[in-house]
Every structure is written in C-alpha cells, then in structure tokens.
PDB file of N, CA and C in Angstrom:
ATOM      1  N   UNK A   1       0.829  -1.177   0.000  1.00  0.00           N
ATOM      2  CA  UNK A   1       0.000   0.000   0.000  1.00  0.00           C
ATOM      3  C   UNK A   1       0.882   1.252   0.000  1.00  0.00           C
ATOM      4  N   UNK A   2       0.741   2.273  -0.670  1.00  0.00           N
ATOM      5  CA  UNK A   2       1.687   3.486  -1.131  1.00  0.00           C
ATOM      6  C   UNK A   2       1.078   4.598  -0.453  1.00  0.00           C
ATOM      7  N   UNK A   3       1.510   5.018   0.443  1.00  0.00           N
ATOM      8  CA  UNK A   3       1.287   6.158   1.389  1.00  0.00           C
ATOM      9  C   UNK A   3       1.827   7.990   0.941  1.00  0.00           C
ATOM     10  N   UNK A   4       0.701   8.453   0.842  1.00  0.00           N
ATOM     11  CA  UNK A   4       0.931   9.822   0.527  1.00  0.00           C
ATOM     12  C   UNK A   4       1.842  10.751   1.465  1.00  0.00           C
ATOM     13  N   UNK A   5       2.688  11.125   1.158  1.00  0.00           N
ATOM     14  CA  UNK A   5       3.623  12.367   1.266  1.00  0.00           C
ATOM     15  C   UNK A   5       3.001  13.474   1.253  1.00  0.00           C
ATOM     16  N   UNK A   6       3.194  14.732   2.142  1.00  0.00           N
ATOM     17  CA  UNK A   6       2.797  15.710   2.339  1.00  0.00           C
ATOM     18  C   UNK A   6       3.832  16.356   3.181  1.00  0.00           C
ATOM     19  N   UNK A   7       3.728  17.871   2.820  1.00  0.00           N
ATOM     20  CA  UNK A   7       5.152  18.797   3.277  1.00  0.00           C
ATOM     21  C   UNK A   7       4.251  20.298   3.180  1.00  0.00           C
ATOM     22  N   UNK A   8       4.836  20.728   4.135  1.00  0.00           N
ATOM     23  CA  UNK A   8       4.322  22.403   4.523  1.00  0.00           C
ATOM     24  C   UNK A   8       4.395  23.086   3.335  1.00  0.00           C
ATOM     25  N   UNK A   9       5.928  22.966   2.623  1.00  0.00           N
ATOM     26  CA  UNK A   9       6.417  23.965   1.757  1.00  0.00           C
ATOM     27  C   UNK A   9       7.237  23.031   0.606  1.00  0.00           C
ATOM     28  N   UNK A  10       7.312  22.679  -0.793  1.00  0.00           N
ATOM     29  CA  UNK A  10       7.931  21.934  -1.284  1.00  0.00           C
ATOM     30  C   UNK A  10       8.987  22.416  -1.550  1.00  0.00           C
ATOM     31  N   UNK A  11      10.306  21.893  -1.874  1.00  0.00           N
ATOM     32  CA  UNK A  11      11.826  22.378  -2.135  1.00  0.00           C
ATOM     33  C   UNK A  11      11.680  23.310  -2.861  1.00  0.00           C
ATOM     34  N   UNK A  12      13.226  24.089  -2.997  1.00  0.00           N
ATOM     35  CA  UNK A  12      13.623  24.703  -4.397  1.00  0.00           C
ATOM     36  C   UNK A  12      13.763  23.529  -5.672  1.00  0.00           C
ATOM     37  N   UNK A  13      13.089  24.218  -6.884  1.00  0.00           N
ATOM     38  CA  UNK A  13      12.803  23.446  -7.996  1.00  0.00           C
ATOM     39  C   UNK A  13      11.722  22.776  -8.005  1.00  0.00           C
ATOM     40  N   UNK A  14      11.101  22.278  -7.089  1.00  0.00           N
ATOM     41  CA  UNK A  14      10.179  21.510  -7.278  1.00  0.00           C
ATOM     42  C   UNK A  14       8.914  22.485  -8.317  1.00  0.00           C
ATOM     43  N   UNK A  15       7.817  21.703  -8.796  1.00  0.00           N
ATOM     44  CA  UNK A  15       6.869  21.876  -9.636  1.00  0.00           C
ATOM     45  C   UNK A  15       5.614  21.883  -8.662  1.00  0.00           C
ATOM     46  N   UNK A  16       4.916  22.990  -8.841  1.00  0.00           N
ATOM     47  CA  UNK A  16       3.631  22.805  -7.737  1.00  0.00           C
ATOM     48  C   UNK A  16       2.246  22.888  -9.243  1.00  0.00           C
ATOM     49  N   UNK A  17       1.053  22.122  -9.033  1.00  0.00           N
ATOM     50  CA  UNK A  17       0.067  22.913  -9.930  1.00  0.00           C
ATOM     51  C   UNK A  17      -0.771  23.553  -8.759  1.00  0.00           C
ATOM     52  N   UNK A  18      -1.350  24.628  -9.673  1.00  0.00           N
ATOM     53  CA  UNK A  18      -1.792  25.460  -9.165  1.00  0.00           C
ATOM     54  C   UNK A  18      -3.612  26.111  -9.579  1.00  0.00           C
ATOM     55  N   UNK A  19      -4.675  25.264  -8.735  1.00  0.00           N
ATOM     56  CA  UNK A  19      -5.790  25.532  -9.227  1.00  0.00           C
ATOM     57  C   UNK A  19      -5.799  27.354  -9.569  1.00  0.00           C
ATOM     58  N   UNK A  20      -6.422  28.004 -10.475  1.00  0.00           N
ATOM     59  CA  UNK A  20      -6.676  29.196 -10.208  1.00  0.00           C
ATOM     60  C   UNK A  20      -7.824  29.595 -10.572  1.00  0.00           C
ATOM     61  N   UNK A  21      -8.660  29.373  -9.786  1.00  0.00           N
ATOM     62  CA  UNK A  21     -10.465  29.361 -10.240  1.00  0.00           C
ATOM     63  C   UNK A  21     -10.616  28.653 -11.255  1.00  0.00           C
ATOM     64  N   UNK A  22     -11.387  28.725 -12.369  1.00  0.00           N
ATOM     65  CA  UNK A  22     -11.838  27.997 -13.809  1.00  0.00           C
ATOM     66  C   UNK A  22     -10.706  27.275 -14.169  1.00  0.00           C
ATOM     67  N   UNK A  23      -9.768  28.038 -14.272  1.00  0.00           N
ATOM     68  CA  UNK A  23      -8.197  27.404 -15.072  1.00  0.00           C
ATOM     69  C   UNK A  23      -6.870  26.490 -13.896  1.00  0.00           C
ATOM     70  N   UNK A  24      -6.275  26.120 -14.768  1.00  0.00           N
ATOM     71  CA  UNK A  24      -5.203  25.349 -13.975  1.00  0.00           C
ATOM     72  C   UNK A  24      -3.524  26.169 -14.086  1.00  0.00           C
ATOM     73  N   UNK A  25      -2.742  26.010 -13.210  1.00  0.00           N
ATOM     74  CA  UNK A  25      -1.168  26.431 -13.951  1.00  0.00           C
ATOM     75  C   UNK A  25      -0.498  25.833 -12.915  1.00  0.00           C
ATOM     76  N   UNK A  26       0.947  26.182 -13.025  1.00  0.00           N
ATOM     77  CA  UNK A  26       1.874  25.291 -12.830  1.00  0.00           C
ATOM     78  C   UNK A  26       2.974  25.995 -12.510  1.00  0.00           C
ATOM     79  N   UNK A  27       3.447  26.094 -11.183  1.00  0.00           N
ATOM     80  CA  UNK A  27       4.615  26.639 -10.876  1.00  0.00           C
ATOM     81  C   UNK A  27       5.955  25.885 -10.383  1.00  0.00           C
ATOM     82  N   UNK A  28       6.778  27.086 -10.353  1.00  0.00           N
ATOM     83  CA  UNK A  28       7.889  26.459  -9.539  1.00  0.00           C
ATOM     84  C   UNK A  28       8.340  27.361  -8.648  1.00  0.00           C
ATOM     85  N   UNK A  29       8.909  26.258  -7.953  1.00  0.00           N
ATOM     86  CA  UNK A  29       9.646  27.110  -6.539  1.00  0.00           C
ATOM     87  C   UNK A  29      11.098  27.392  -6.479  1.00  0.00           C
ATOM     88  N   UNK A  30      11.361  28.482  -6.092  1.00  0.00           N
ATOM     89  CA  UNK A  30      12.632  29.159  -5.918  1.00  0.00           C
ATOM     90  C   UNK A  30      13.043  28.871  -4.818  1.00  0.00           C
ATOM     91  N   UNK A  31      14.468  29.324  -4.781  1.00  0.00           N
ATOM     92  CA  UNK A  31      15.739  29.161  -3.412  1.00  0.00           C
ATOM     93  C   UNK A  31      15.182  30.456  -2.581  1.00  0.00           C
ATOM     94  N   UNK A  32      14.489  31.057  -3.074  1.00  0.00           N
ATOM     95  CA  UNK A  32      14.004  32.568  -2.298  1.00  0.00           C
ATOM     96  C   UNK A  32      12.542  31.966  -0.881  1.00  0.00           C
ATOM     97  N   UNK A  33      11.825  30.705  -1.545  1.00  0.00           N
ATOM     98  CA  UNK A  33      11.058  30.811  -1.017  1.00  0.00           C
ATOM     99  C   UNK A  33       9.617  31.247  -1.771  1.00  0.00           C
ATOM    100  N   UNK A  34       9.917  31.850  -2.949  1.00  0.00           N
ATOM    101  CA  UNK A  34       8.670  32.377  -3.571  1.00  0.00           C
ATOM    102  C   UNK A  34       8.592  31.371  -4.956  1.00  0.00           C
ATOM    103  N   UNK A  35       7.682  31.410  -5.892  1.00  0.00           N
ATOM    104  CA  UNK A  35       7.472  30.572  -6.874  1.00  0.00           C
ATOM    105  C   UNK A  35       7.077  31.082  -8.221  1.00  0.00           C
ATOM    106  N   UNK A  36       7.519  30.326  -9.485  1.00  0.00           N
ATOM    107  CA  UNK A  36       7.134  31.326 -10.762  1.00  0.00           C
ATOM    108  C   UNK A  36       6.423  30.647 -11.783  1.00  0.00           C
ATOM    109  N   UNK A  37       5.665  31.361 -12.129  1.00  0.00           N
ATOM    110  CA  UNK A  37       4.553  31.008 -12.450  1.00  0.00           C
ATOM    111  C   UNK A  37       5.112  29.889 -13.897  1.00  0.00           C
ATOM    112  N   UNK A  38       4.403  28.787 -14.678  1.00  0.00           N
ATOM    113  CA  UNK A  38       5.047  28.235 -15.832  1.00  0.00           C
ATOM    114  C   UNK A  38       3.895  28.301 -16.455  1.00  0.00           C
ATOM    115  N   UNK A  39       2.913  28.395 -16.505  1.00  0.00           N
ATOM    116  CA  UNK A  39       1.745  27.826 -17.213  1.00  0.00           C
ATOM    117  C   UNK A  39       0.522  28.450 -16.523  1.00  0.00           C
ATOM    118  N   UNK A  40      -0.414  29.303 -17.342  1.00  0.00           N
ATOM    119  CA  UNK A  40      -1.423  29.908 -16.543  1.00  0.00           C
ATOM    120  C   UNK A  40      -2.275  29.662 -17.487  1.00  0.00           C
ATOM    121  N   UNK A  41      -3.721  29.561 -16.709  1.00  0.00           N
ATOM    122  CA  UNK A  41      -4.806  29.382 -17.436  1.00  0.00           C
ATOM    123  C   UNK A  41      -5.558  28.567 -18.499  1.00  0.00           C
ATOM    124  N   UNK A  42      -4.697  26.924 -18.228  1.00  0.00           N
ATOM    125  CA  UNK A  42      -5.445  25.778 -18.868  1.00  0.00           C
ATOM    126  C   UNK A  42      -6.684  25.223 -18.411  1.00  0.00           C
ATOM    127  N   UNK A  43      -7.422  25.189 -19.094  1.00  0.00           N
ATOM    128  CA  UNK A  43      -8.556  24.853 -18.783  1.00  0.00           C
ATOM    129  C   UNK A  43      -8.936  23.210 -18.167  1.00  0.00           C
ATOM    130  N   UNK A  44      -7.971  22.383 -18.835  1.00  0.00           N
ATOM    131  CA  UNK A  44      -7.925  20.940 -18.643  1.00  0.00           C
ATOM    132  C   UNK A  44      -7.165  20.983 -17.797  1.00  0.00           C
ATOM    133  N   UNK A  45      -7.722  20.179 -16.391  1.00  0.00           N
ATOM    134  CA  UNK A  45      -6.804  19.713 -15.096  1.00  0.00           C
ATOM    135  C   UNK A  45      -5.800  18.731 -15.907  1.00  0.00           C
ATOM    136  N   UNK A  46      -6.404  18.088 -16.325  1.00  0.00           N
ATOM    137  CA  UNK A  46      -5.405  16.559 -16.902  1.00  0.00           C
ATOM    138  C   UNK A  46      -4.015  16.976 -18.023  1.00  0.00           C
ATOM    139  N   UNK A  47      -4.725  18.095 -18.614  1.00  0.00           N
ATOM    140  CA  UNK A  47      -3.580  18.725 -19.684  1.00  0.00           C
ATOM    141  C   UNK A  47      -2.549  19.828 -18.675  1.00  0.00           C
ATOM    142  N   UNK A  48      -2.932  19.799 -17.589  1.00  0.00           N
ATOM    143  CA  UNK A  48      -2.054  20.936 -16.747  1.00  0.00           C
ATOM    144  C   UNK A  48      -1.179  19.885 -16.077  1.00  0.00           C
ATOM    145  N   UNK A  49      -1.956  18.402 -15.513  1.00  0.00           N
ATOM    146  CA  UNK A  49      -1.016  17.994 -14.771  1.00  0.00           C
ATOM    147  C   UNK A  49       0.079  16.840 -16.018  1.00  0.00           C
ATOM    148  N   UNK A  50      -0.291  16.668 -16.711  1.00  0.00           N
ATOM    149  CA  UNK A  50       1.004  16.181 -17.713  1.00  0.00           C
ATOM    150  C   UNK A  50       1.812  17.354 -18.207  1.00  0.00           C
ATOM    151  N   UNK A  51       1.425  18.389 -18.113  1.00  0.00           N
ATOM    152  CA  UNK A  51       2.452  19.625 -18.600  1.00  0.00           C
ATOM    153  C   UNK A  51       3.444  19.413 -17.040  1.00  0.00           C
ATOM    154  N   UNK A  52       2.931  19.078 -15.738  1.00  0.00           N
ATOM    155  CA  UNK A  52       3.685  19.171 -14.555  1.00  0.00           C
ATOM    156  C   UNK A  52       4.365  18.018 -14.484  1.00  0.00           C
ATOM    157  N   UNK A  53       4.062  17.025 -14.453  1.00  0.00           N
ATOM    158  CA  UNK A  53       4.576  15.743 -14.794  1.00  0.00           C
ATOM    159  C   UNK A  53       5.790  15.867 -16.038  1.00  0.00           C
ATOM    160  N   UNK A  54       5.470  16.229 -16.981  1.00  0.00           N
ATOM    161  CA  UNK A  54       6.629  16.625 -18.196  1.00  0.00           C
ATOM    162  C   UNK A  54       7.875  17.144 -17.701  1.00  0.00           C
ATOM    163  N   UNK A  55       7.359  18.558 -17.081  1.00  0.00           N
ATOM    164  CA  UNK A  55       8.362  19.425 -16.415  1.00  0.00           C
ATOM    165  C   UNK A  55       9.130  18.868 -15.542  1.00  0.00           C
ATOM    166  N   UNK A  56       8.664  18.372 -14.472  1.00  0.00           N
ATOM    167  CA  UNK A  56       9.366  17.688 -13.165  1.00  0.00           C
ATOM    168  C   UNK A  56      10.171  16.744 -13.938  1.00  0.00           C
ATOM    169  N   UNK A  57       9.842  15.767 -14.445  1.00  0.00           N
ATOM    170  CA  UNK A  57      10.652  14.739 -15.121  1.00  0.00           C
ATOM    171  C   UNK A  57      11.931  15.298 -16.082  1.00  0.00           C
ATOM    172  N   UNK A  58      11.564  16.017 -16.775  1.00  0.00           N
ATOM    173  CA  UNK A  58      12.809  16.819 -17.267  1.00  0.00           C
ATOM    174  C   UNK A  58      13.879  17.596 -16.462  1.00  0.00           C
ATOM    175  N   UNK A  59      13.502  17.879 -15.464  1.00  0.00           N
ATOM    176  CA  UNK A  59      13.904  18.476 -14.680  1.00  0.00           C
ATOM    177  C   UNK A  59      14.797  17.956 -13.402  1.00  0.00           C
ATOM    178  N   UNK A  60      13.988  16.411 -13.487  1.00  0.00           N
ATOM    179  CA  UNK A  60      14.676  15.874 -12.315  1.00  0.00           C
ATOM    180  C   UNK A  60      14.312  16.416 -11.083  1.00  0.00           C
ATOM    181  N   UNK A  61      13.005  16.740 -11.131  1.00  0.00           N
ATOM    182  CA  UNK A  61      12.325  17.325  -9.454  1.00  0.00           C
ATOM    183  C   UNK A  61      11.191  16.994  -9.313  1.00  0.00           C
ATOM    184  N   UNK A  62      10.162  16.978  -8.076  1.00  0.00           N
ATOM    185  CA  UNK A  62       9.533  16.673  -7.353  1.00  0.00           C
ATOM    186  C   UNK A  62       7.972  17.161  -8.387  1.00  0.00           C
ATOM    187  N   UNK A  63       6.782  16.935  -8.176  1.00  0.00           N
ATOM    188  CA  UNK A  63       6.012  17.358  -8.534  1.00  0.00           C
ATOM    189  C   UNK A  63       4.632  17.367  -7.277  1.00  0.00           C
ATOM    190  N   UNK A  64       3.918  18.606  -7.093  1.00  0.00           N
ATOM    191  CA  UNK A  64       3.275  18.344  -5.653  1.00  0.00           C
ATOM    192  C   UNK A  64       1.784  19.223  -6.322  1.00  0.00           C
ATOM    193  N   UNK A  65       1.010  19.008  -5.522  1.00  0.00           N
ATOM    194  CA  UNK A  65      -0.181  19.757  -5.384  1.00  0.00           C
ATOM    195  C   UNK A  65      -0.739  20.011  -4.027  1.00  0.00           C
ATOM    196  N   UNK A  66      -1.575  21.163  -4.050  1.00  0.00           N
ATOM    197  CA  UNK A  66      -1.965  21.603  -3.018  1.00  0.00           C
ATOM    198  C   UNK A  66      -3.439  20.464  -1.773  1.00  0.00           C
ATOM    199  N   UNK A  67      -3.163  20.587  -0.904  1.00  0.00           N
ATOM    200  CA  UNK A  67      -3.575  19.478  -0.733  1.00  0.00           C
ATOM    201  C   UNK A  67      -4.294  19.834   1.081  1.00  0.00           C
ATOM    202  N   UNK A  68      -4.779  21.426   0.678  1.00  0.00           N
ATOM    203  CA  UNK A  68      -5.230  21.906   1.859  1.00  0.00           C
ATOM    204  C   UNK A  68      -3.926  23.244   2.676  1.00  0.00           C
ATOM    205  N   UNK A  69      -4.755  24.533   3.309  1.00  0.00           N
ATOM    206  CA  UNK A  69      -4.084  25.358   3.981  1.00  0.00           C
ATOM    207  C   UNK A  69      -2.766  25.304   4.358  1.00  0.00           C
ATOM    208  N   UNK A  70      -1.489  25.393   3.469  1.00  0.00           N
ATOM    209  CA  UNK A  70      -0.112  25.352   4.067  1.00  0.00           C
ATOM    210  C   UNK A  70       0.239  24.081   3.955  1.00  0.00           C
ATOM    211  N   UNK A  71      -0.555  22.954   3.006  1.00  0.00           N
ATOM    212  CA  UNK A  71      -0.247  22.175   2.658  1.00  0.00           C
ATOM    213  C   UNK A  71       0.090  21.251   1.348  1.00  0.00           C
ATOM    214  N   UNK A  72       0.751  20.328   0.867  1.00  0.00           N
ATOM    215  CA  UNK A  72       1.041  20.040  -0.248  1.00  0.00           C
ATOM    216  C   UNK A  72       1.129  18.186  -0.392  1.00  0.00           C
ATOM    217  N   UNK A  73       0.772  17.872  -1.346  1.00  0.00           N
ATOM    218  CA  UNK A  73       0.715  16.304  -1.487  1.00  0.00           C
ATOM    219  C   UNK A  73       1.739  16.179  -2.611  1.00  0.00           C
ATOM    220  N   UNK A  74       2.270  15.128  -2.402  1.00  0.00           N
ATOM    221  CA  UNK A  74       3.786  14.620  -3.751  1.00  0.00           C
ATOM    222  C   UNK A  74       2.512  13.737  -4.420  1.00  0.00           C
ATOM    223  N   UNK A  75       2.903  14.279  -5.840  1.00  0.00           N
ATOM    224  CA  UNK A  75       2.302  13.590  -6.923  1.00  0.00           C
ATOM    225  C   UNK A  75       2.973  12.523  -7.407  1.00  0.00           C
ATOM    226  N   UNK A  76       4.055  12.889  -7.646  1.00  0.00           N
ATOM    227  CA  UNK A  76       5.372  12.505  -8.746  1.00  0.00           C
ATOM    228  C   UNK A  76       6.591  12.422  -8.196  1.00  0.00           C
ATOM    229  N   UNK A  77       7.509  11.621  -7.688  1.00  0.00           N
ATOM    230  CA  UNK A  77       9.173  11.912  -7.216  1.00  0.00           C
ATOM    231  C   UNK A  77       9.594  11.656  -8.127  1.00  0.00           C
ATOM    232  N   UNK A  78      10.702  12.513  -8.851  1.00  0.00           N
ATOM    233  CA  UNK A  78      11.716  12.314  -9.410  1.00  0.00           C
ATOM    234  C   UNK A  78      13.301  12.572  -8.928  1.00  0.00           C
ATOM    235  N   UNK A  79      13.385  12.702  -7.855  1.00  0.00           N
ATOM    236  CA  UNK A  79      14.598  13.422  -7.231  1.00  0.00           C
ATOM    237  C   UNK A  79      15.252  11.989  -7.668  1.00  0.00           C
ATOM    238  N   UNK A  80      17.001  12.499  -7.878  1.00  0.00           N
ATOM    239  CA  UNK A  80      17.520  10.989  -7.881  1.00  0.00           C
ATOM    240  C   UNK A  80      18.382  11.177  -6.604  1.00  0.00           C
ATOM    241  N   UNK A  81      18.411  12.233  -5.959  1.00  0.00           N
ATOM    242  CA  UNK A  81      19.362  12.496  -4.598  1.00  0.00           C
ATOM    243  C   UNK A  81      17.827  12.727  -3.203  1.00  0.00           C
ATOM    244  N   UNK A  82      16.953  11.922  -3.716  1.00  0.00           N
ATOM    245  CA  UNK A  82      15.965  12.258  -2.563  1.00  0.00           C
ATOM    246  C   UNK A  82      16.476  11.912  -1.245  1.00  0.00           C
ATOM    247  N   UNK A  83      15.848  12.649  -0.314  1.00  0.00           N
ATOM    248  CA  UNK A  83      16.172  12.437   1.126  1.00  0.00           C
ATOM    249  C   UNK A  83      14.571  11.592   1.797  1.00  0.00           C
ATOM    250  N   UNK A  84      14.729  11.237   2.930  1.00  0.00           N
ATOM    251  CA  UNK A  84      13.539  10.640   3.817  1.00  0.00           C
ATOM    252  C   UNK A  84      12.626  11.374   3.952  1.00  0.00           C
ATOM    253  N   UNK A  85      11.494  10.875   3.731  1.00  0.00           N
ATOM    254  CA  UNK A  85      10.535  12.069   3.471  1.00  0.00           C
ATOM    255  C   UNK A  85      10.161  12.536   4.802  1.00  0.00           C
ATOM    256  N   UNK A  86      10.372  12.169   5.868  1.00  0.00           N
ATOM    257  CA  UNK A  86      10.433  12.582   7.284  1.00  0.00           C
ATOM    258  C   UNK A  86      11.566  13.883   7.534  1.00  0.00           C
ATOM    259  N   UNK A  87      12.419  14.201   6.769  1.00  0.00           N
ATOM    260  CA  UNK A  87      13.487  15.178   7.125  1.00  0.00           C
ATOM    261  C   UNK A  87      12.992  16.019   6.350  1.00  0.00           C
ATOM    262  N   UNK A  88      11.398  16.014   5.018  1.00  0.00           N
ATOM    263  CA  UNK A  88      11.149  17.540   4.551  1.00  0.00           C
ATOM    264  C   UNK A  88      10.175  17.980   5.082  1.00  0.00           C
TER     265      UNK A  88
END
C-alpha cells in the first residue's frame, strides 16, 4: 500500500500545480522561497497535470499539489538524490 507524502512547503525546484479558479497552472519554486509562475490558465486539469509531470521529469524534481491550507501532497518523485521524506 503506497502512502501519501505531504510537506508544509515543497523544495527549491520543485513543480507545484496550481488551481486558479476555472483554469489550472503550474509553478515552480525558488531558493528565495517564492514561486514562478510556468503555465497559466489551462482549462484541462489533466492537460495541466502532464504539462507538470513533463516538467518535473525533465527536470529531475519533485512534482506536488496543493492538498489543503499550508499544505502540499507529492504527486510525482523524481529526485535521484531524494532524502527521507520525514526530514522535509
């Protein structure tokens, strides 16, 4: 049985999607703490989250969604230097 991951704040690099009312997009997170925007205003959840899935995988990073107030669920790991998911 495969147990969901969840983290306050996801790394630098990682890929977050990002409901935004009607539409979907797709960010990333910076070493600052803040995040930039990749993709705004798809209408298809499913076409937003393979654009996130794409990205992360190319990228070699994490892919997460929001998953409630200050919170985030791992969709996707791609880290190949991941750590225990208890130390994020």
């Amino acid at each position: 049985m495969r147990r969901d991951i969840f983290i306050a704040q996801p790394p630098s690099g990682d890929y977050i999607l990002s409901p935004t009312g009607f539409t979907w997009g797709v960010r990333r997170t910076s070493a600052a703490g803040s995040v930039m925007s990749v993709l705004e205003g798809e209408r298809s959840r499913k076409r937003a989250v393979a654009t996130l899935l794409s990205l992360a995988k190319d990228d070699q990073a994490d892919a997460w969604e929001p998953a409630g107030p200050g919170s985030y669920r791992l969709i996707k790991a791609n880290r190949t230097n991941r750590t225990s998911a208890s130390t994020r």
